[in-house]
Protein backbone atom coordinates (compact mmCIF):
# COMPACT_ATOMS: atom_id res chain seq x y z
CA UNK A 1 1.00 -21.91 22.97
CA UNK A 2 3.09 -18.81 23.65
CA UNK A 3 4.79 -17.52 21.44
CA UNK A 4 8.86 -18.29 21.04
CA UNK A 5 11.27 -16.14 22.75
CA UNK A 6 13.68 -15.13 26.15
CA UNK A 7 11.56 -15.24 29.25
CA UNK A 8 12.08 -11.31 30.11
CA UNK A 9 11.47 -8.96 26.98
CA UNK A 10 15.07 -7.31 26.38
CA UNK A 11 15.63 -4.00 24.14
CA UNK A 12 17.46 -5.03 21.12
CA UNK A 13 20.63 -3.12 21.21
CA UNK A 14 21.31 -0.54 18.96
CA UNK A 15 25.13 -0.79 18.94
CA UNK A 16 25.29 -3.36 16.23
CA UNK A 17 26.90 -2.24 12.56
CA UNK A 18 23.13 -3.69 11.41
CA UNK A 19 21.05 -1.60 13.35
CA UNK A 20 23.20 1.06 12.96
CA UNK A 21 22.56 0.91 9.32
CA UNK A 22 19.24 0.93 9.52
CA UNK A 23 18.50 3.54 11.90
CA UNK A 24 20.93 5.76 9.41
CA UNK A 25 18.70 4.92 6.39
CA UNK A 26 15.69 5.46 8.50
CA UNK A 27 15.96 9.17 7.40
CA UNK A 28 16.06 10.23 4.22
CA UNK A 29 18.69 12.01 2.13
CA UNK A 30 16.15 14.36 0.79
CA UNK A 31 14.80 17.29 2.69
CA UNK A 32 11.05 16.15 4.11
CA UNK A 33 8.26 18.66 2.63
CA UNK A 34 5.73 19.16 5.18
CA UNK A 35 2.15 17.29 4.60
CA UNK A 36 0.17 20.26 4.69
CA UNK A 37 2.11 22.98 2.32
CA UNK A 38 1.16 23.65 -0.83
CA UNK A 39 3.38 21.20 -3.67
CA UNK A 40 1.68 18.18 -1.35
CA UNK A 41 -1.84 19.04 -2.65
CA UNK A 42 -3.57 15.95 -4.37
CA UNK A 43 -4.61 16.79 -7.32
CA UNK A 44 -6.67 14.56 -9.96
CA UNK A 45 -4.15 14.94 -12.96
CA UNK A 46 -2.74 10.84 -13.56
CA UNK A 47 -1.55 8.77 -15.78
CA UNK A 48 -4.59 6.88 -17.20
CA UNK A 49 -2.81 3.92 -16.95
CA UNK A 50 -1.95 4.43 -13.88
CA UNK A 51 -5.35 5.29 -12.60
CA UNK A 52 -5.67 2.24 -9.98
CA UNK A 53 -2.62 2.51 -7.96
CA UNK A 54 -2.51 3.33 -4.39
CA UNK A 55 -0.93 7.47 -3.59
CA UNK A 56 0.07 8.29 -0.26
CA UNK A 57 -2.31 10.50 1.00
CA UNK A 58 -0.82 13.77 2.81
CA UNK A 59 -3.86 15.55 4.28
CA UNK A 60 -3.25 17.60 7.20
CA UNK A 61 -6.56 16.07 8.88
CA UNK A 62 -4.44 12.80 8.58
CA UNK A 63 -1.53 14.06 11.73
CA UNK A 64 -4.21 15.56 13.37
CA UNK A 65 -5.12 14.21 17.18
CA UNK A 66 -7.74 11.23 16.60
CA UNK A 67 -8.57 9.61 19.83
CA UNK A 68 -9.05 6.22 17.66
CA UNK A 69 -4.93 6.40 16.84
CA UNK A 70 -2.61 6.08 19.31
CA UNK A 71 0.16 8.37 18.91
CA UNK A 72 2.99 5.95 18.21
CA UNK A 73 1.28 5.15 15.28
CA UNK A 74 -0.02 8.56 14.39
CA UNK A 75 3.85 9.94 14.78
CA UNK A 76 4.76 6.71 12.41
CA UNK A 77 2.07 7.39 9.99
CA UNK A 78 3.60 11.26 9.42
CA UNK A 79 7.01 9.55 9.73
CA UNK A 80 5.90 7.37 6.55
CA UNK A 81 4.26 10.53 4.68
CA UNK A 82 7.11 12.75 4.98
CA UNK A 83 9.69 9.91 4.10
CA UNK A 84 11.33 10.54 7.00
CA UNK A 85 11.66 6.41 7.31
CA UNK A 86 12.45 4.85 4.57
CA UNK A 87 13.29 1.35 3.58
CA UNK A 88 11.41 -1.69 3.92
CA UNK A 89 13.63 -2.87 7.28
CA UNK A 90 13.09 0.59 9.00
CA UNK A 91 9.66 0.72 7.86
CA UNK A 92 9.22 -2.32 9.47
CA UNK A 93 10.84 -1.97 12.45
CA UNK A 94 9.36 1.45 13.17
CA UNK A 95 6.06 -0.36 12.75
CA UNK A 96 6.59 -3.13 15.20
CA UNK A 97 8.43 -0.70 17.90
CA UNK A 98 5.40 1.21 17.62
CA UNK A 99 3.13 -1.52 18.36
CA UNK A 100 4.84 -2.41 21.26
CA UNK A 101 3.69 0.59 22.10
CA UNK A 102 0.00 0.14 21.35
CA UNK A 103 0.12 -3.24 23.42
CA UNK A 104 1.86 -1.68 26.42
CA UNK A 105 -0.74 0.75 26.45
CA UNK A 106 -3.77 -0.92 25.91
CA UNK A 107 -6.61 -1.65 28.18
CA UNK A 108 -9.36 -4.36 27.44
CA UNK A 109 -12.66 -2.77 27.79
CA UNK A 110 -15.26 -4.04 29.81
CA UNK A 111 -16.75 -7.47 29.04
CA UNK A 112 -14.45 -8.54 26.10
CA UNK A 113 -11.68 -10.33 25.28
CA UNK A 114 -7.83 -9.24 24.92
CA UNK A 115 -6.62 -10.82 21.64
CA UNK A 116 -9.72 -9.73 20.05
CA UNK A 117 -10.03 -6.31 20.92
CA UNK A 118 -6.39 -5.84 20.76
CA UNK A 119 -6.76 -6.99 17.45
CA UNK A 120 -9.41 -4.19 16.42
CA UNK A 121 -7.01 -1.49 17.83
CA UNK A 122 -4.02 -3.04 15.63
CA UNK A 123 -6.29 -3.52 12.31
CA UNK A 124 -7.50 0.36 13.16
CA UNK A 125 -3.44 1.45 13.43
CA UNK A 126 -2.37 -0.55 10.44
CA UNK A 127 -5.21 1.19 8.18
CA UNK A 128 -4.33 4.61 9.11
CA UNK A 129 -0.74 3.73 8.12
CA UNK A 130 -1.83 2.30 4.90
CA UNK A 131 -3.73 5.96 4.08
CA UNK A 132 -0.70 7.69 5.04
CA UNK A 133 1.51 5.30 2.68
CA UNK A 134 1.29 1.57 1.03
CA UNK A 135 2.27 -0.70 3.44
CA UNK A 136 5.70 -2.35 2.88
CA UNK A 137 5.60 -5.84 2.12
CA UNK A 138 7.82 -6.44 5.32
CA UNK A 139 4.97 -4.68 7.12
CA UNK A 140 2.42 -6.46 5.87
CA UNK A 141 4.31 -10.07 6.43
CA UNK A 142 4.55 -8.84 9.71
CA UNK A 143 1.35 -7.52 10.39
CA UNK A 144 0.01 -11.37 9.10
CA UNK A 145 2.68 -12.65 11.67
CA UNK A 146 1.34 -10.62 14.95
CA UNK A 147 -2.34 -11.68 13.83
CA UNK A 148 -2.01 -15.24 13.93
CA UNK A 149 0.07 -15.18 17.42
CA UNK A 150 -2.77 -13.20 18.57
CA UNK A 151 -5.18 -16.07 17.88
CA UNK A 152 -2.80 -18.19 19.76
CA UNK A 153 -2.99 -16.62 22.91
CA UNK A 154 -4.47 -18.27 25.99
CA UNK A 155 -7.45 -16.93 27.61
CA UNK A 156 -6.04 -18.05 30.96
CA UNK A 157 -3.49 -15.43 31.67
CA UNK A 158 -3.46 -12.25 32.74
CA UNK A 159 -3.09 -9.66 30.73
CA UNK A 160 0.04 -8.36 31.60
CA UNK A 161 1.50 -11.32 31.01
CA UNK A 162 0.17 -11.97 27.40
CA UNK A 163 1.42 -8.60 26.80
CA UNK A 164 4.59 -9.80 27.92
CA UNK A 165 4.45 -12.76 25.61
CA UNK A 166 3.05 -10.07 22.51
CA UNK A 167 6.00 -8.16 23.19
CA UNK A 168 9.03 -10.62 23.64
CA UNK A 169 7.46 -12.09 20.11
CA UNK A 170 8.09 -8.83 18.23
CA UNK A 171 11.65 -8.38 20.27
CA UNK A 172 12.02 -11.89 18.65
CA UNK A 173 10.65 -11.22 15.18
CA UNK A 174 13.15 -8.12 14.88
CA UNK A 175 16.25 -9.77 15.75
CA UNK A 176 15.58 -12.92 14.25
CA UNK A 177 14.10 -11.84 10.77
CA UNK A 178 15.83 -8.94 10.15
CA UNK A 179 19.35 -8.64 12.79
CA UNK A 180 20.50 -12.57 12.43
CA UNK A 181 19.23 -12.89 8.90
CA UNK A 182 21.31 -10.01 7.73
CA UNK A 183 24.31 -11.43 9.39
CA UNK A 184 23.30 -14.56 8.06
CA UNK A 185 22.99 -13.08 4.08
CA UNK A 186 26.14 -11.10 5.00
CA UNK A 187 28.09 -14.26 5.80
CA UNK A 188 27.54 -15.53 2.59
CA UNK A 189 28.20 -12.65 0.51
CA UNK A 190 31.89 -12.48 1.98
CA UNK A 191 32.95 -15.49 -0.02
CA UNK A 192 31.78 -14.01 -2.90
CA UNK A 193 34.24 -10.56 -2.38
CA UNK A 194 37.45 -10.98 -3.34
CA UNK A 195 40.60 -8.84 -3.32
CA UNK A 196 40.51 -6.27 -6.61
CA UNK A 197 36.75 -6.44 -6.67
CA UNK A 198 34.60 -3.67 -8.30
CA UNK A 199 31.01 -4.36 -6.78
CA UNK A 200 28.45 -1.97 -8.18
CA UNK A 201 25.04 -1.39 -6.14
CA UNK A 202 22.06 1.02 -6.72
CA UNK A 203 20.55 3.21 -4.35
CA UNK A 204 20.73 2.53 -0.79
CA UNK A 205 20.48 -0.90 1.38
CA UNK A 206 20.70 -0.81 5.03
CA UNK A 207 21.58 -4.39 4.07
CA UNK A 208 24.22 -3.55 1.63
CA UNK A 209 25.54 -1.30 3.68
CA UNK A 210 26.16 -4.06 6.41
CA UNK A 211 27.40 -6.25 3.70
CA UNK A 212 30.12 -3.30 2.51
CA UNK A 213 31.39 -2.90 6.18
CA UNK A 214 31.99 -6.33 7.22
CA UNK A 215 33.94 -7.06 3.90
CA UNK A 216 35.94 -4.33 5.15
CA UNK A 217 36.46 -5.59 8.49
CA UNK A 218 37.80 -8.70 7.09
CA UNK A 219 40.36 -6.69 5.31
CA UNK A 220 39.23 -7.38 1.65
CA UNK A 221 40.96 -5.11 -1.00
CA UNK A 222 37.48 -3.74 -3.11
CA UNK A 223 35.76 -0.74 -4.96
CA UNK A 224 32.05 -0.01 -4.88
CA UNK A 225 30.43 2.09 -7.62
CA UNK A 226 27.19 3.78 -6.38
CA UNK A 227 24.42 4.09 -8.69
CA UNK A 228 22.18 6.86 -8.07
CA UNK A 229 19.05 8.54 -9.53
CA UNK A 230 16.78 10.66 -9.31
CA UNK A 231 14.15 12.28 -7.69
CA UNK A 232 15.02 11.04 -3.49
CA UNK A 233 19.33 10.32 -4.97
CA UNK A 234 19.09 8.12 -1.89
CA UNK A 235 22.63 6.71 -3.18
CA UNK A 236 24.21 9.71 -1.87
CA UNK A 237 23.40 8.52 1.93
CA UNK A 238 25.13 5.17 1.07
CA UNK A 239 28.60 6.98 -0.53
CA UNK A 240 28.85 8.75 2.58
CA UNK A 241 28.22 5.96 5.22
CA UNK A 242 30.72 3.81 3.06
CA UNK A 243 33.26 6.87 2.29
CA UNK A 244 33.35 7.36 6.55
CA UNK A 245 33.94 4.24 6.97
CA UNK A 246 37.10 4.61 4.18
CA UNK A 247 36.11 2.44 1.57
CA UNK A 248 36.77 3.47 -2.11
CA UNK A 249 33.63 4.69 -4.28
CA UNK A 250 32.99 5.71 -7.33
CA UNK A 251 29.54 8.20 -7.84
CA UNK A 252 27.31 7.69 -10.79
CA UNK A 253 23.66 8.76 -12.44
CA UNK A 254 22.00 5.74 -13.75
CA UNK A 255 22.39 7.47 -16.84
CA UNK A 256 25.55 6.75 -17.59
CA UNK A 257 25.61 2.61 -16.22
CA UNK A 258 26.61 1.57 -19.68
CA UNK A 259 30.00 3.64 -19.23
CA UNK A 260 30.47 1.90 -15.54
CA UNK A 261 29.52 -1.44 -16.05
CA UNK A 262 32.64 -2.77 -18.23
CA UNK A 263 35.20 -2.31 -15.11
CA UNK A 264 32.75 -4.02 -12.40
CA UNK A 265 33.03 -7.36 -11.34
CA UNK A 266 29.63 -7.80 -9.93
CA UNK A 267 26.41 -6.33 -9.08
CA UNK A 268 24.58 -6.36 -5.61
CA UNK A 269 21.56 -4.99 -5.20
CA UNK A 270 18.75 -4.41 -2.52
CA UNK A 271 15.22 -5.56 -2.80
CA UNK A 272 11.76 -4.35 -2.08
CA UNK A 273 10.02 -7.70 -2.01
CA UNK A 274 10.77 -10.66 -3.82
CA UNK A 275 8.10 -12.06 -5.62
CA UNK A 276 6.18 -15.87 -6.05
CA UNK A 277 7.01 -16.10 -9.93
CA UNK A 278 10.45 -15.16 -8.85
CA UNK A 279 10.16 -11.63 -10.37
CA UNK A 280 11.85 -9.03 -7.80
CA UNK A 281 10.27 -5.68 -6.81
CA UNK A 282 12.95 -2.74 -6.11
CA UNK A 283 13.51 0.67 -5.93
CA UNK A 284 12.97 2.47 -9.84
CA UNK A 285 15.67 1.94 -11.99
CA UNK A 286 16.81 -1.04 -10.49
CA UNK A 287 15.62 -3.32 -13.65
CA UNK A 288 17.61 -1.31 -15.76
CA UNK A 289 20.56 -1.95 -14.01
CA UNK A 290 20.46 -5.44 -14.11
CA UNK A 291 19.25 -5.02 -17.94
CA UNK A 292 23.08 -3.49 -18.69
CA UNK A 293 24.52 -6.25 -16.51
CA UNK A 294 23.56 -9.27 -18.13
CA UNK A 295 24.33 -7.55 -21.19
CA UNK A 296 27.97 -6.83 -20.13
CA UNK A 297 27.38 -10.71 -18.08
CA UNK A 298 28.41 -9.33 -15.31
CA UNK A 299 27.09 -11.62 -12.32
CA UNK A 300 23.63 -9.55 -10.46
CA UNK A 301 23.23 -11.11 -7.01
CA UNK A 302 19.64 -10.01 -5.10
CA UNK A 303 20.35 -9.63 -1.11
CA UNK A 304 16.71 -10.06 -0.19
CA UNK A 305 15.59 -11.74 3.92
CA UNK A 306 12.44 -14.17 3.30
CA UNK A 307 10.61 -11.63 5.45
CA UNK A 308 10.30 -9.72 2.11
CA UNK A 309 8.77 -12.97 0.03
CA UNK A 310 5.27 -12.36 -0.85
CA UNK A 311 2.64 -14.19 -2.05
CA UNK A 312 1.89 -11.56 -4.82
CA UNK A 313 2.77 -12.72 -8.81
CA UNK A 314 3.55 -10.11 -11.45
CA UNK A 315 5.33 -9.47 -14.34
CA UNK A 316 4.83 -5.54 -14.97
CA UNK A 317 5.29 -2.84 -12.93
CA UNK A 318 1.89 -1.72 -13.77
CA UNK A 319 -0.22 -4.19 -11.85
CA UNK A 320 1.03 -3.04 -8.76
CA UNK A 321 3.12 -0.17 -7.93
CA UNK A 322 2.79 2.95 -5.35
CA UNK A 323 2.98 6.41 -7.11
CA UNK A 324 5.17 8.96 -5.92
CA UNK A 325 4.20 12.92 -5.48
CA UNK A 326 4.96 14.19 -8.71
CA UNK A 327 6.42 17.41 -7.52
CA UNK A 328 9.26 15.64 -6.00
CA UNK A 329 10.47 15.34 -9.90
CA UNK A 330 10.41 19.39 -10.01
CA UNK A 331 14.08 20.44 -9.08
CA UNK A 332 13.13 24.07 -8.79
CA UNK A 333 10.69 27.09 -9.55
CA UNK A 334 12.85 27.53 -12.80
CA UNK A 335 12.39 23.98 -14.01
CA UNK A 336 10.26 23.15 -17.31
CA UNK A 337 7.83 20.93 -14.63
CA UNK A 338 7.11 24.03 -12.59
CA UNK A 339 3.37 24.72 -12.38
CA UNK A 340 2.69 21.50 -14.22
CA UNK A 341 -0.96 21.20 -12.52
CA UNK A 342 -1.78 24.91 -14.89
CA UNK A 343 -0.45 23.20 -18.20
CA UNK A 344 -2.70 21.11 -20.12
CA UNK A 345 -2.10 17.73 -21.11
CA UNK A 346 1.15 17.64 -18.71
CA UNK A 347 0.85 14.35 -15.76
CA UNK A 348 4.00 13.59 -14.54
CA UNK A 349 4.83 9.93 -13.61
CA UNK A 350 6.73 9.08 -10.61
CA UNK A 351 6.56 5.49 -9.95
CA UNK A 352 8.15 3.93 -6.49
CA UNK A 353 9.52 0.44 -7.84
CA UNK A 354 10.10 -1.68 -11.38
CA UNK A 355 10.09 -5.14 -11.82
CA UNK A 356 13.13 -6.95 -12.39
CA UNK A 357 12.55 -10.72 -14.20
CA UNK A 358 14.67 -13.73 -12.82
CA UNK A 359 16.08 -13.77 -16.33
CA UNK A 360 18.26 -11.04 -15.29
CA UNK A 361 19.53 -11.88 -11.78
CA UNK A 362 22.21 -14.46 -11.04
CA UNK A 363 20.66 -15.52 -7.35
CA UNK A 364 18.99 -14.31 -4.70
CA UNK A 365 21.20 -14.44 -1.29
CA UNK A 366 18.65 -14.91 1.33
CA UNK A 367 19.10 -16.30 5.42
CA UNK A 368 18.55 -20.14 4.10
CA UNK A 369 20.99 -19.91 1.63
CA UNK A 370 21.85 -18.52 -1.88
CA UNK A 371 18.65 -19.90 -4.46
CA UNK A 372 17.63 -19.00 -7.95
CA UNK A 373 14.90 -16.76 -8.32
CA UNK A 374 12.34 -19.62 -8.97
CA UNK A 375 12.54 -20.93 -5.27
CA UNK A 376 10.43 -18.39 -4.11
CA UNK A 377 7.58 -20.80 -3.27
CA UNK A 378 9.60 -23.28 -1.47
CA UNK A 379 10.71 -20.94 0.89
CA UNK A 380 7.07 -19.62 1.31
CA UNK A 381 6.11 -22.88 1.59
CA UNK A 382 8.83 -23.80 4.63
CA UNK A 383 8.89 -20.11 5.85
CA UNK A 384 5.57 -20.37 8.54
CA UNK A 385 6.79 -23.87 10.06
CA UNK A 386 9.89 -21.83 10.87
CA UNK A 387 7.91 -19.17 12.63
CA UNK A 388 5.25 -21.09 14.61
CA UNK A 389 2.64 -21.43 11.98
């Protein structure tokens, strides 16, 4: 069958608050250190606990030409690296604009078949992304979404016309699991703001952001209290988007929550993935956040799309996590870190994401409606009829 979507592929417009949001959060707040200088070296010296996590590797043979690569997905792959996209919605929109590239481009060689050698090209693009950096879990649910529509493809067509069809899907994919479920989470989240609210958030959400701006479209009298930390402070993007726009903030380190907390009204966060056992995977520090919220009981409310359900269970961050470059927690040459690699018995630690338990979140707002953390398999369950299964 082919797959769902407007008979002539369309560019999804830009213009929207939502995409506007992302595309802003698509850089990061920190200045990008070049792959191949010296403080990106890998170096042996981990945490022995640590010892079977996935690091981003940053070698300069890695952004070099390679005929195998196209160079969409070689740009994306230093774009990933060098943090210059960021977020799992820009992450995973870069990826599937980037294999619209890949498909426009490709040419079946002689004597086989489209989906399945266009299939070998994508598997090839998606492991060079995963040596530059873990996949996303939006990537990945996507990447599991474009293979099964390529084993749906007639053999009948031609094969600009089932690139046609490849292409209108991921136009189609975009706005519907990421444009019109944000509008659809945001939508929900505006009966929840009320006039003298003090919503606190941590870090940065394209999708909090959207949230933020259409409460104050609809005129509703609120604070926000940014939450930031270190080493990327990617809260400090987010308190200027929302401070342009003219909405009151407040600028905190995670260190002092406990101090914030009291005044706030409720918490919304941002989410990574959301997990099977209900356990949600975020940005580091978010668990600690919603640690001093229930203890104040101040209401924690997860804005999370089912794109970002996985499959995955855990209940430590230590199963699964991605580890950071460890020089990006060295503020300067006169910091105690400096030359860290030369002191013995010094590894540094700098995890990507914690694990928050559904103990400590309220709900999760998602496109189907607002659930407790425990629904997580229904929706998995429902989630590929939805999407052509």
């Amino acid at each position: 069958s082919t797959p769902p979507g407007p008979k002539k592929a369309t560019k999804l417009s830009t213009d929207t608050p939502l995409m506007a949001a992302v595309n802003t959060f698509s850089s990061s707040p920190t200045k990008s250190i070049s792959p191949v200088t010296k403080s990106n070296r890998i170096n042996d010296c981990k945490v022995r606990l640590f010892n079977h996590l996935e690091k981003a590797r940053q070698e300069a043979n890695l952004f070099l030409n390679n005929s195998q690569i196209h160079p969409s997905i070689a740009r994306l792959g230093e774009q990933y690296a060098q943090r210059t996209i960021v977020g799992s919605n820009a992450r995973c929109i870069g990826f599937l604009n980037a294999l619209k590239m890949v498909i426009r481009d490709f040419e079946t060689p002689p004597k086989k078949e489209f989906a399945r050698s266009l299939e070998t090209t994508i598997t090839n693009s998606v492991e060079h992304l995963q040596k530059c950096r873990p996949l996303a879990v939006s990537v990945s649910n996507a990447y599991k979404h474009i293979k099964h529509v390529l084993t749906q493809l007639p053999t009948d067509q031609p094969e600009t016309d089932l690139k046609e069809n490849l292409c209108r899907f991921i136009d189609t994919y975009i706005e519907n699991q990421i444009g019109k479920a944000a509008e659809a989470i945001s939508y929900s989240v505006q009966e929840k703001i009320s006039n003298g609210d003090v919503i606190l958030t941590f870090g940065c959400s394209s999708l909090i952001t959207y949230i933020f701006e259409e409460a104050q479209r609809r005129r509703v009298d609120f604070r926000v209290i940014v939450v930031d930390s270190r080493p990327f402070c990617e809260g400090q993007e987010l308190l200027r988007r929302l401070t342009v726009k003219g909405i009151p903030c407040s600028y905190v380190l995670i260190n002092a929550v406990s101090f914030v907390m009291p005044e706030s009204t409720k918490v919304l966060l941002g989410a990574h993935a959301l997990l099977a056992n209900g356990y949600v995977m975020a940005r580091t520090g978010t668990a600690q956040v919603a640690l001093v919220a229930h203890s104040f009981n101040v209401p924690v409310l997860v804005c999370c799309e089912t794109h970002k359900f996985s499959e995955r269970s855990q209940t430590d961050a230590i199963v699964y996590n991605e580890l950071g470059n460890p020089d990006d927690l060295i503020r300067s040459a006169q910091c105690s870190l400096a030359n860290w690699q030369t002191k013995g018995k010094m590894s540094p630690l700098n995890l990507m994401y914690d694990i928050t338990p559904p103990e400590l979140v309220t709900a999760v707002v998602t496109e189907v409606s607002i659930l407790p953390c425990t629904s997580v398999p229904v929706i998995l369950r429902i989630k590929p009829t939805e999407i052509g299964y």
